[in-house]
N, C-alpha and C. Protein backbone atom coordinates (compact mmCIF):
# COMPACT_ATOMS: atom_id res chain seq x y z
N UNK A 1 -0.75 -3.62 8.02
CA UNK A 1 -2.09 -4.14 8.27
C UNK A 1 -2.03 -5.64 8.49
N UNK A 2 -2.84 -6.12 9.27
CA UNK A 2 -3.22 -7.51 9.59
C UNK A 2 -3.62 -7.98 8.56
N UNK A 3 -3.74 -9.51 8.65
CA UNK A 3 -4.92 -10.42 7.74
C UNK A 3 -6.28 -9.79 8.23
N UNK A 4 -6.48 -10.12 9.59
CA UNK A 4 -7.74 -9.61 9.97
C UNK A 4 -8.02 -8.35 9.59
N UNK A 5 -7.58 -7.19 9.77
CA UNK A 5 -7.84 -5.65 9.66
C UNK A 5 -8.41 -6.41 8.09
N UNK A 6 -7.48 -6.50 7.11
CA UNK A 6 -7.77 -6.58 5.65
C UNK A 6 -9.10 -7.18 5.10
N UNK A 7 -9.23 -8.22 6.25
CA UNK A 7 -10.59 -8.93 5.79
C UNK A 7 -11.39 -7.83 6.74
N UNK A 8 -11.55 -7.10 7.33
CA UNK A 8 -12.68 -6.19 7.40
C UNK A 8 -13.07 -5.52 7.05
N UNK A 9 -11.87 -4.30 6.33
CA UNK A 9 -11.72 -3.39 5.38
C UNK A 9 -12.47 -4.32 3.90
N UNK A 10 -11.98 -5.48 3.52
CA UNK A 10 -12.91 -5.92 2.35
C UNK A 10 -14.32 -6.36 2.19
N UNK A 11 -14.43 -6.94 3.62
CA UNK A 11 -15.97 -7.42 4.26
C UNK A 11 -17.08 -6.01 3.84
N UNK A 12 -16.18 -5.09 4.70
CA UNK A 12 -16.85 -4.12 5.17
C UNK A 12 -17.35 -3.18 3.68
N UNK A 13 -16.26 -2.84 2.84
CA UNK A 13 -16.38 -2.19 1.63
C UNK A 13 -17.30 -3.20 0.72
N UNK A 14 -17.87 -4.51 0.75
CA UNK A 14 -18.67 -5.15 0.22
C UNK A 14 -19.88 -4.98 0.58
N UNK A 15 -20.22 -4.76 1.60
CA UNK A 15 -21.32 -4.09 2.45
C UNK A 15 -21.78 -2.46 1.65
N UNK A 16 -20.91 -2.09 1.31
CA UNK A 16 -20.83 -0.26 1.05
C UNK A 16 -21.15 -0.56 -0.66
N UNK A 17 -20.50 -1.67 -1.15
CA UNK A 17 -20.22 -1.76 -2.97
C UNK A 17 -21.61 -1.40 -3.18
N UNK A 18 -22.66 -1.96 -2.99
CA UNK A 18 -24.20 -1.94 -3.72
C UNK A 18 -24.56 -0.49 -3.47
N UNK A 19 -24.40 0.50 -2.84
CA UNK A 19 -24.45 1.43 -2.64
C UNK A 19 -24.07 2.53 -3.06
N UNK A 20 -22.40 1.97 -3.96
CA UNK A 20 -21.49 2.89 -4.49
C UNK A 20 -21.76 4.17 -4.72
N UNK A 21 -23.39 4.71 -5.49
CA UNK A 21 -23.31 6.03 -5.94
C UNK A 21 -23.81 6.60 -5.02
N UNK A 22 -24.57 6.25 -3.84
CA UNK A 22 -24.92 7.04 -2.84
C UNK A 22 -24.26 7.16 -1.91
N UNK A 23 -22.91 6.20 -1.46
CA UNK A 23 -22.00 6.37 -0.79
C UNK A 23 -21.11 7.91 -1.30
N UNK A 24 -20.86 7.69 -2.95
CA UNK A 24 -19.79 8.63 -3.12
C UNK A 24 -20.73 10.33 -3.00
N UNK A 25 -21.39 9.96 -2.87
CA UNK A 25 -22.26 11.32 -2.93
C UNK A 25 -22.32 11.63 -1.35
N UNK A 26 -22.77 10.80 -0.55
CA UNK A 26 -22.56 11.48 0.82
C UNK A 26 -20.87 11.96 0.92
N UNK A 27 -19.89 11.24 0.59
CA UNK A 27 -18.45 11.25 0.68
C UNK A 27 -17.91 12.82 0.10
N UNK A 28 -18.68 12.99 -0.55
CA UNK A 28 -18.41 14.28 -1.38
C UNK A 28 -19.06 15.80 -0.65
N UNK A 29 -20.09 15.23 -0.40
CA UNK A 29 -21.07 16.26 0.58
C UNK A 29 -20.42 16.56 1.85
N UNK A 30 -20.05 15.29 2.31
CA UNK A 30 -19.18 15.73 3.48
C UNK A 30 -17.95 16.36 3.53
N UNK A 31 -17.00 16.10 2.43
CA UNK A 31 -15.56 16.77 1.82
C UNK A 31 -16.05 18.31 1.90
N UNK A 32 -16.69 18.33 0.89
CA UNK A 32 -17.08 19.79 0.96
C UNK A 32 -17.53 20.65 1.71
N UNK A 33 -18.29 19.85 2.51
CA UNK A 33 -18.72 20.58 3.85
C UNK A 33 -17.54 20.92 4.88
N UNK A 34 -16.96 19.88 5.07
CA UNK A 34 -15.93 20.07 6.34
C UNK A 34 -14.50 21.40 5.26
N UNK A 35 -14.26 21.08 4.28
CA UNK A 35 -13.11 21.61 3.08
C UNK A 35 -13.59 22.26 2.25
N UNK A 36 -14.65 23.42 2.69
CA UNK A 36 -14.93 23.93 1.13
C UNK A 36 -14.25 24.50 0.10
N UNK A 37 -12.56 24.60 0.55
CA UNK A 37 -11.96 25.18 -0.29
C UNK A 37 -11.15 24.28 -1.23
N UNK A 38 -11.86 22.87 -1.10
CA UNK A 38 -10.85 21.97 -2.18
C UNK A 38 -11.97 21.98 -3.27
N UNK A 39 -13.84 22.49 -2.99
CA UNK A 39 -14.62 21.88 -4.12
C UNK A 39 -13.70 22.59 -5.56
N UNK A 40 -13.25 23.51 -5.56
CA UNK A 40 -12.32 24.53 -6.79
C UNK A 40 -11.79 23.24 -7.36
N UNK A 41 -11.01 22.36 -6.60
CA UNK A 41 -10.40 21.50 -7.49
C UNK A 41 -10.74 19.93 -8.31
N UNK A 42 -12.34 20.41 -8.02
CA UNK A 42 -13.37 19.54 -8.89
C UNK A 42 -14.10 19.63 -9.76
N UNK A 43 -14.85 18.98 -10.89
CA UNK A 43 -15.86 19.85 -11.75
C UNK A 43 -17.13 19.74 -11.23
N UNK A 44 -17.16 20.50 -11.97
CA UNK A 44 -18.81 21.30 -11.58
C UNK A 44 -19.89 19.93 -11.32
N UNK A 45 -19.89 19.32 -12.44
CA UNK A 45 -20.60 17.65 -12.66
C UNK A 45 -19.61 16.42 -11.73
N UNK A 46 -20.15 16.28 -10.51
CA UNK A 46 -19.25 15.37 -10.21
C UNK A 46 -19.60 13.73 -10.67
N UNK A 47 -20.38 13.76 -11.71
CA UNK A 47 -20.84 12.10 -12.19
C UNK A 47 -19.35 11.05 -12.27
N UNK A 48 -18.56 11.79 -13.40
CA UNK A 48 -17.44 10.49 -13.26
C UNK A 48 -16.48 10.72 -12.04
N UNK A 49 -16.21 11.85 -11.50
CA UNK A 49 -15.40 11.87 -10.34
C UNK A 49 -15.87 10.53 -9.08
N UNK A 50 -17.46 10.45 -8.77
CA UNK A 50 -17.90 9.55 -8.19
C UNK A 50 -17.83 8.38 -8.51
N UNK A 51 -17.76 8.19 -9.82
CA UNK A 51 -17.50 6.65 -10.21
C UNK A 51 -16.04 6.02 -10.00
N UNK A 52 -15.07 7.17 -10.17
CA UNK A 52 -13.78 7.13 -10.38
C UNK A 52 -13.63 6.42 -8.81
N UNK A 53 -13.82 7.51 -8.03
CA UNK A 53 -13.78 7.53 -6.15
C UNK A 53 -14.04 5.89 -5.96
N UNK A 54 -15.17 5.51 -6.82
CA UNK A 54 -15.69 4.04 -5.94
C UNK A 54 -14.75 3.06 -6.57
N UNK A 55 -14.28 3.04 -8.26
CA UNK A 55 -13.95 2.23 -8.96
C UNK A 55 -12.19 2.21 -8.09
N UNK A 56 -11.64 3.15 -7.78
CA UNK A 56 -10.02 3.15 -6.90
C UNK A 56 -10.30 2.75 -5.95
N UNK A 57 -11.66 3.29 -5.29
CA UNK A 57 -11.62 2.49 -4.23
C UNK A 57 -11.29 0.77 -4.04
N UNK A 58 -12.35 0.18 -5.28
CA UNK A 58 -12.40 -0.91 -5.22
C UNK A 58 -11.50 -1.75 -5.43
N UNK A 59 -10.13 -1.20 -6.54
CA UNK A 59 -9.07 -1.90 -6.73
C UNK A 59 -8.54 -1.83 -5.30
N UNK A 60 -8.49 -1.13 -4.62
CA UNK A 60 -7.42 -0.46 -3.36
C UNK A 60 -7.94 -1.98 -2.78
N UNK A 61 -9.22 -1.67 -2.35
CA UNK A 61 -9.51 -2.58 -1.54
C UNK A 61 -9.47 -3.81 -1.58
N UNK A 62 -9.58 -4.16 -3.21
CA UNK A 62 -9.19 -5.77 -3.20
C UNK A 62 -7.97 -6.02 -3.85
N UNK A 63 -7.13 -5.19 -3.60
CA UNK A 63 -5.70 -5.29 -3.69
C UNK A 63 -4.73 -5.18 -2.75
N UNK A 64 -5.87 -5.13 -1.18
CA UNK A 64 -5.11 -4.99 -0.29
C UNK A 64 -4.27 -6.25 0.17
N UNK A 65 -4.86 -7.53 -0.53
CA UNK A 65 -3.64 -8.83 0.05
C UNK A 65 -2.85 -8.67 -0.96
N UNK A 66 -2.21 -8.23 -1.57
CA UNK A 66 -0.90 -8.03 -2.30
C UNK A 66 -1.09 -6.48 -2.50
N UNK A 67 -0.35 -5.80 -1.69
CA UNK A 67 -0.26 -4.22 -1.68
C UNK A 67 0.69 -3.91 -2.40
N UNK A 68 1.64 -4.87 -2.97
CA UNK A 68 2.64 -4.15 -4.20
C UNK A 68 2.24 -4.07 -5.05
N UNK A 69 1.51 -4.52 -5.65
CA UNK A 69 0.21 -4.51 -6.86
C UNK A 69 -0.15 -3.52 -7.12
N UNK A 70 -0.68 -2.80 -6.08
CA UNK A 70 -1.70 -1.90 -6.25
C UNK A 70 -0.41 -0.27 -5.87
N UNK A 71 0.63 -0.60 -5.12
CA UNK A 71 1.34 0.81 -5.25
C UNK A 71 1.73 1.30 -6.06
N UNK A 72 2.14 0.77 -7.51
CA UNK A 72 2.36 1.91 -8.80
C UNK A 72 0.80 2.68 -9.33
N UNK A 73 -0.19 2.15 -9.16
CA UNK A 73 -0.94 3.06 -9.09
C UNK A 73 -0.99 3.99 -8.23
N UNK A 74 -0.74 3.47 -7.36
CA UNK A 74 -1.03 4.57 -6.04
C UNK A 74 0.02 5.71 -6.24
N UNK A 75 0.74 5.58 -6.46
CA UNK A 75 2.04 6.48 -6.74
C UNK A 75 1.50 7.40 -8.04
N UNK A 76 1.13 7.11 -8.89
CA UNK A 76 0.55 7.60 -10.37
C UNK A 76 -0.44 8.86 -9.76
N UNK A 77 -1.29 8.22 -8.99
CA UNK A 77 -2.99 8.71 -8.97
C UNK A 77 -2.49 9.70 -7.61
N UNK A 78 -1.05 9.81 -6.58
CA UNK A 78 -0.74 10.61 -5.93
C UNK A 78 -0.05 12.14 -6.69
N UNK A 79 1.00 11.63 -7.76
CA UNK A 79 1.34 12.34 -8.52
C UNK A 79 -0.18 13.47 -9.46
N UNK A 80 -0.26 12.43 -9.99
CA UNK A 80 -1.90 13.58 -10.69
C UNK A 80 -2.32 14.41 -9.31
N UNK A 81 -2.53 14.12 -8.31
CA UNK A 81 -3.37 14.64 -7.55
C UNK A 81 -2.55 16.19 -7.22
N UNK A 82 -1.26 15.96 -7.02
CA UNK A 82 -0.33 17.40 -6.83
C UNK A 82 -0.57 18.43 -7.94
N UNK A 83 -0.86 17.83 -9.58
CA UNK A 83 -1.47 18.73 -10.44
C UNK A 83 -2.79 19.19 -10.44
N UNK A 84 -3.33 18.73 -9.56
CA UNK A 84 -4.86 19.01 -9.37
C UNK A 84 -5.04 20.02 -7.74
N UNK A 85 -3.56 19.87 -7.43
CA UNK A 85 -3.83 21.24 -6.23
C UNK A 85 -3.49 20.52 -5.50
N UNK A 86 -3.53 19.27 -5.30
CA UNK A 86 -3.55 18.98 -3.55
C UNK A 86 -2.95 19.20 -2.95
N UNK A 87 -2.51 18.81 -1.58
CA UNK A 87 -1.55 18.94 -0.74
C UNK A 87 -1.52 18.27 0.11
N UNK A 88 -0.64 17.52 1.16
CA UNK A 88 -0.31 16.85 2.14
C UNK A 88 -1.27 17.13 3.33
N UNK A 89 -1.91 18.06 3.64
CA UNK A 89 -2.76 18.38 4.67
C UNK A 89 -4.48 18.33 3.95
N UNK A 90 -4.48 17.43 2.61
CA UNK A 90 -5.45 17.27 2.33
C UNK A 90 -6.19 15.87 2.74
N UNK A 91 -5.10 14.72 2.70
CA UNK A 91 -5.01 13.83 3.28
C UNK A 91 -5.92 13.60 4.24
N UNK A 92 -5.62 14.26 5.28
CA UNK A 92 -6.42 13.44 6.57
C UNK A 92 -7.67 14.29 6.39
N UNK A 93 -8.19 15.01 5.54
CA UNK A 93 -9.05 15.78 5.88
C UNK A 93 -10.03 14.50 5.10
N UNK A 94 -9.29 14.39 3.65
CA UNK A 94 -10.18 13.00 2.75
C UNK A 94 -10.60 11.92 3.78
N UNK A 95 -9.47 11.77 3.97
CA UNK A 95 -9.81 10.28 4.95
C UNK A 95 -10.61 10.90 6.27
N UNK A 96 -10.80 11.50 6.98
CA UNK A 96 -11.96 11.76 7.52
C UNK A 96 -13.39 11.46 6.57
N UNK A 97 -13.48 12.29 5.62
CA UNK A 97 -14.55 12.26 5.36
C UNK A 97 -14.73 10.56 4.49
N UNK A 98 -14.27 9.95 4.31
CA UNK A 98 -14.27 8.75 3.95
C UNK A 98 -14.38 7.87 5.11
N UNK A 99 -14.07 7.96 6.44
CA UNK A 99 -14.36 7.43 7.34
C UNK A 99 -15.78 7.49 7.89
N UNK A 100 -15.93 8.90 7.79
CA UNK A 100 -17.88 9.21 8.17
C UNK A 100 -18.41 8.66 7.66
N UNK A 101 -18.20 8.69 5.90
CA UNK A 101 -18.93 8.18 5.38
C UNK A 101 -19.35 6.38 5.24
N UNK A 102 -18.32 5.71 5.33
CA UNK A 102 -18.13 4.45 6.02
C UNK A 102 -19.21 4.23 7.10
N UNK A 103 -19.10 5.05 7.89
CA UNK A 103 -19.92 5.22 8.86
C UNK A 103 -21.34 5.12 9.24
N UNK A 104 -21.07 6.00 8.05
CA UNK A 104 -22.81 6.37 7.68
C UNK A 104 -23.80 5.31 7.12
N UNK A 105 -22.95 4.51 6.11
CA UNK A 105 -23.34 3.49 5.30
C UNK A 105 -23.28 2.48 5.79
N UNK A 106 -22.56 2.11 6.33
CA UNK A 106 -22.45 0.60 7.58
C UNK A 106 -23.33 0.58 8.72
N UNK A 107 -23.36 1.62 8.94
CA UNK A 107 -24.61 1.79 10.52
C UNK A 107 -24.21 0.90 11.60
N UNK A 108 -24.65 -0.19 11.91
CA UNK A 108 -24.28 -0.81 13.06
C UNK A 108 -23.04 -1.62 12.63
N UNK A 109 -23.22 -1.97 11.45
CA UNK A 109 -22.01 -2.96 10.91
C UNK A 109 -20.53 -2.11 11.19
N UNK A 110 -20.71 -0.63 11.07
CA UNK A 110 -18.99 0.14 11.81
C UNK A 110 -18.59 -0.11 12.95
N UNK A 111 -17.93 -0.72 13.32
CA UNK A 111 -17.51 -1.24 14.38
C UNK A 111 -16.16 -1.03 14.92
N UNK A 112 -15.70 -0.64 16.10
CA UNK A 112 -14.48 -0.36 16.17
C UNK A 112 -13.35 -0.77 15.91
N UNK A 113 -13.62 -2.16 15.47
CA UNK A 113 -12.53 -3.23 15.39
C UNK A 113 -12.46 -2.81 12.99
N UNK A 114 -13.77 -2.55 13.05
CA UNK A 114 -14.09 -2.21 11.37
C UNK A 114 -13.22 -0.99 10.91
N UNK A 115 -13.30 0.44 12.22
CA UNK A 115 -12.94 1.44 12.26
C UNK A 115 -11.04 1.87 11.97
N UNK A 116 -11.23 0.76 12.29
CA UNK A 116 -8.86 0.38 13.30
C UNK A 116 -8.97 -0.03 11.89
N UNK A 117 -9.59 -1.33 11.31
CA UNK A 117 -9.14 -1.45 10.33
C UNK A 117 -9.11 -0.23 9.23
N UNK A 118 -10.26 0.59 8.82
CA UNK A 118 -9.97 1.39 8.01
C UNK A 118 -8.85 2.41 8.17
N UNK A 119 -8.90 2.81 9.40
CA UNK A 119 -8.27 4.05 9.93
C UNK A 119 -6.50 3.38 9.39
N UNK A 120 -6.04 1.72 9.66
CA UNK A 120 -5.26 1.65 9.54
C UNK A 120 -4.75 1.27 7.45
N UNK A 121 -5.87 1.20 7.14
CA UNK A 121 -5.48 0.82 5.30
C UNK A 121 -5.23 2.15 5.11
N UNK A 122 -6.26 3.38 5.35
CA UNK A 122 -6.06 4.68 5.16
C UNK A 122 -4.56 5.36 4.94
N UNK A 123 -4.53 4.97 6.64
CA UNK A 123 -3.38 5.34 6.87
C UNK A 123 -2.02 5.09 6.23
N UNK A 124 -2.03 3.97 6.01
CA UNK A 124 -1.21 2.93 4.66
C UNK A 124 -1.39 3.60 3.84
N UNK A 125 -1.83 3.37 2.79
CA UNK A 125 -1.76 4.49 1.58
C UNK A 125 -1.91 5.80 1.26
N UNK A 126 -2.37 6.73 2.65
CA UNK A 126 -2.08 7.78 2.43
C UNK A 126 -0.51 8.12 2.61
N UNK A 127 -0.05 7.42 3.67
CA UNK A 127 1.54 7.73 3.93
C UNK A 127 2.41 7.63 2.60
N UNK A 128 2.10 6.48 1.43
CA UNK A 128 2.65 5.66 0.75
C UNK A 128 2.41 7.14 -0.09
N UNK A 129 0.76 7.55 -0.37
CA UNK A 129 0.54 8.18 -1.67
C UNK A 129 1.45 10.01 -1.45
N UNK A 130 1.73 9.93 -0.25
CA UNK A 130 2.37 11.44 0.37
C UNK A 130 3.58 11.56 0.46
N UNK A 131 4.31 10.46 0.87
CA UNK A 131 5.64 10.05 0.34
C UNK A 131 5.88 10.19 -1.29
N UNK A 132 5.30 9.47 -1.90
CA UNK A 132 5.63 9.36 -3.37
C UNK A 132 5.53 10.71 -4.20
N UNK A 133 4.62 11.72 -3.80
CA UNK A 133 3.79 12.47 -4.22
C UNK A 133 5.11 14.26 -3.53
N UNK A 134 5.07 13.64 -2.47
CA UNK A 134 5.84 14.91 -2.23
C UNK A 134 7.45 14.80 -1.29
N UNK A 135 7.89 13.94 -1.16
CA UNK A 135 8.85 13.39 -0.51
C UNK A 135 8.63 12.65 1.00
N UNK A 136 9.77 11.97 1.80
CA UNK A 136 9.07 10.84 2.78
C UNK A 136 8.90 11.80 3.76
N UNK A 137 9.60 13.27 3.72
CA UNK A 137 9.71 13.90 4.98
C UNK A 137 8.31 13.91 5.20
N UNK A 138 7.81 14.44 3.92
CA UNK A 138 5.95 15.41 4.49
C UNK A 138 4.54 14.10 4.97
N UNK A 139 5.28 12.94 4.63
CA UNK A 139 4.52 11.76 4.79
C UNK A 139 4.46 11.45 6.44
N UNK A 140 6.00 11.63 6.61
CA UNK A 140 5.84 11.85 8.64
C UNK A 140 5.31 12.76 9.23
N UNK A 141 4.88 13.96 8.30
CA UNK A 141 4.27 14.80 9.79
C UNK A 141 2.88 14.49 9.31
């Protein structure tokens, strides 16, 4: 990632922060909608799951100018996630719906140049969290 990408991705997620619980709630609505077969690997009450979603988010995001910082978590919170079911083809399905939702919440402020940036932090730590999580092969496809 760029300086620039990074300062948009943080611009942009500051824009989204005041919003946090209605963001994670569209984010979730949409997961489920497009994946209904991952809601199984959530509880029933998603209250702290949503807080959780915004609060990682937020380290992620303002940990993106020093990204070594923030990868032993990322590695941790990839690992849990393999005990919670996931899988490598869950990935882009999240980050889709985290992109809509971006989307949704920014309105005119999403911008393509806003978009590259997310699409490219995404992309960054999902590779990082899929690598760690299940070896580097499954991170390349």
């Amino acid at each position: 990632m760029t300086p620039s990408q990074i300062k948009l991705v943080q611009d942009s997620f500051a824009k989204v922060a005041p919003i946090s619980d209605q963001a994670a709630i569209i984010f979730y609505d949409r997961l489920f909608e497009v994946a209904p077969q991952v809601r199984a690997m959530f509880p029933d009450d998603l209250t702290e799951q949503r807080k959780k979603l915004m609060t990682t988010l937020a380290v992620v995001v303002n940990g993106l100018t020093n990204l070594e910082a923030v990868l032993p978590a990322a590695s941790a919170l990839a690992k849990r996630h393999v005990e919670y079911g996931a899988e490598p083809e869950h990935y882009p399905v999240v980050g889709g719906a985290l992109l809509w939702t971006l989307e949704k919440g920014l309105g005119d402020a999403w911008t393509p140049e806003v978009a590259a940036a997310w699409i490219a932090a995404y992309g960054t730590l999902s590779g990082y969290m899929i690598s760690e999580a299940y070896g580097s092969a499954q991170a390349a496809v």
